[in-house]
Protein backbone atom coordinates (compact mmCIF):
# COMPACT_ATOMS: atom_id res chain seq x y z
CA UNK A 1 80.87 95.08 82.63
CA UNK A 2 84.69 94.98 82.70
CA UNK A 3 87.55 95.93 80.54
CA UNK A 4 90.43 94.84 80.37
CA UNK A 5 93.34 95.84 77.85
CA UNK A 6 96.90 94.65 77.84
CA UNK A 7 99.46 96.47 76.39
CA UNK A 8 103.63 96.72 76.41
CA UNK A 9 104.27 93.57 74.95
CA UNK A 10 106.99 92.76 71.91
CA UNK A 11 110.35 91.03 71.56
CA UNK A 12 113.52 91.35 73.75
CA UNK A 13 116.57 89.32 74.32
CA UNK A 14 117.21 87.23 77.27
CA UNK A 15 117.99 89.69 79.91
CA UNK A 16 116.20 92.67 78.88
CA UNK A 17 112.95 94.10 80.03
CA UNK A 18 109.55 95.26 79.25
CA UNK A 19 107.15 96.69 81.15
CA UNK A 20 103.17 95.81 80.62
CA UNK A 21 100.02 97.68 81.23
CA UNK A 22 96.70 96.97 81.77
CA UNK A 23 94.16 99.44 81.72
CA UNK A 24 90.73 98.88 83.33
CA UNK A 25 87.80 100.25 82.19
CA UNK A 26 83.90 99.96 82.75
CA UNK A 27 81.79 99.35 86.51
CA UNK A 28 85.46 98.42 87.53
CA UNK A 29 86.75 102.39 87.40
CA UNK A 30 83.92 103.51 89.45
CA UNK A 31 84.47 101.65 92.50
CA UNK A 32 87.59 103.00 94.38
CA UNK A 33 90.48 100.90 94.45
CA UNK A 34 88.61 97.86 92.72
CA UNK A 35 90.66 97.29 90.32
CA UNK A 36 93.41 96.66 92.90
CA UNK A 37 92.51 92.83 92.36
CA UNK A 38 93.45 92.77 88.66
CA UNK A 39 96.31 90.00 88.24
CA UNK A 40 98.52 88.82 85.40
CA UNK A 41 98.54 85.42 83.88
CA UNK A 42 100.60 83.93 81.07
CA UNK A 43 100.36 81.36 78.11
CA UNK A 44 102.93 79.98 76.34
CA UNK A 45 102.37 77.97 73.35
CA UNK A 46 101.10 74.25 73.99
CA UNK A 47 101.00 74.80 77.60
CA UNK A 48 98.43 75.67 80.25
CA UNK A 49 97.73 79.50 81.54
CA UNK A 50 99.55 79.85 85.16
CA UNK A 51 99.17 82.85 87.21
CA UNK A 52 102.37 85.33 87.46
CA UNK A 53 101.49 87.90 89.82
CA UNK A 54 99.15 89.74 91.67
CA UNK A 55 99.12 92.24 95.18
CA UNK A 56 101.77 91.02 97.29
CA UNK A 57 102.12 87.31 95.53
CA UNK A 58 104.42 86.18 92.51
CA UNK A 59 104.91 82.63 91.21
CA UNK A 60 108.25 81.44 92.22
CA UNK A 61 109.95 81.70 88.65
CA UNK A 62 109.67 84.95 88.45
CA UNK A 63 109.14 86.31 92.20
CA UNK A 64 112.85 88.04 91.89
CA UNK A 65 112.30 89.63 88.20
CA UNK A 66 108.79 91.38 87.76
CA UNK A 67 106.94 93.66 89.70
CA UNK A 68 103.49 94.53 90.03
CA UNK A 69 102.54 98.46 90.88
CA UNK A 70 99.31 100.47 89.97
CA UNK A 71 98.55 103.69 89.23
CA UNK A 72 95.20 104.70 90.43
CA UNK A 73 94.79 107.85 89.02
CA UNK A 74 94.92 106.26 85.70
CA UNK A 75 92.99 102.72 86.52
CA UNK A 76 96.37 100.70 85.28
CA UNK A 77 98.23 98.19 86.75
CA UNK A 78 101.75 97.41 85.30
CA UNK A 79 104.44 94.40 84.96
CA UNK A 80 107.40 95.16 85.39
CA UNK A 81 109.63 92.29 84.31
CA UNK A 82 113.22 92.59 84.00
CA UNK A 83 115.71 89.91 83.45
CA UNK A 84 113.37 88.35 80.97
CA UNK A 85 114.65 84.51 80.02
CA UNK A 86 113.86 82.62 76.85
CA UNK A 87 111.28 80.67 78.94
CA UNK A 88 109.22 83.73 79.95
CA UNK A 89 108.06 83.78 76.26
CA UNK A 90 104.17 83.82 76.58
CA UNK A 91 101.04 85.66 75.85
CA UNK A 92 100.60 87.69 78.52
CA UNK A 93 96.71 88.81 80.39
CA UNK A 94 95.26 90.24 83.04
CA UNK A 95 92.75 89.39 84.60
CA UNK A 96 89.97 90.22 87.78
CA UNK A 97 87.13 88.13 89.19
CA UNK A 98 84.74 91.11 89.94
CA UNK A 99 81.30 90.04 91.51
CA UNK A 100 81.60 87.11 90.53
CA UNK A 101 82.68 87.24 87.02
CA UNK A 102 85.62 86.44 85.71
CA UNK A 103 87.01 89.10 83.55
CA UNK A 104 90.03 88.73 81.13
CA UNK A 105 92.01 90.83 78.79
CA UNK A 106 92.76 90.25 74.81
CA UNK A 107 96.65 89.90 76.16
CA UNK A 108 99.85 91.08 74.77
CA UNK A 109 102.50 89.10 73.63
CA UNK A 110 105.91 88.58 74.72
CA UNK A 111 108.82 86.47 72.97
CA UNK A 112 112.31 86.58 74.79
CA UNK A 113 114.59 85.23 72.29
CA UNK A 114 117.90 86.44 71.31
């Protein structure tokens, strides 16, 4: 079993920031540097989930603004997203497909509005 929690998320105006963390917890923790396949997906209302980021990848909308980094001491992996836009509003998860399972978090929520 896998765990995933989100946390980080709230409200900001257009051009601020937030950062987003996702601890992993669970079979995940005890194999080194597993959990350096956890990615982040979004969700805004009405529209499909799309992937944002993961090790060395970002979707083109926001491949300039957010940043993905780990710390392994502490099993997280983090969003960085700066220069948020009104359009970046989504519910926010991360996510791992670990032996074969795929393993999602509750999510945290994000609304860029001014």
């Amino acid at each position: 079993q896998v765990q995933l929690v989100e946390t980080g998320g709230g409200l900001v105006q257009p051009g601020g920031s937030l950062r987003l963390s996702c601890a992993a917890s669970g079979s995940l923790s005890s194999t080194r540097g597993a959990f350096q396949a956890v990615d982040w997906y979004r969700q805004a209302p009405g529209k499909q989930r799309e992937f944002v980021a993961r090790r060395y990848e970002y979707a083109p909308s926001v491949c300039d603004r957010f940043t993905i980094s780990r710390d392994n001491g502490k099993n997280t992996v983090y969003l960085q997203m700066n220069t948020l836009k009104v359009e970046d509003t989504a519910r926010y998860y991360c996510h791992i497909a670990w032996k074969g399972v795929h393993y999602w978090g509750q999510g945290t929520g994000v609304t860029v509005a001014s």
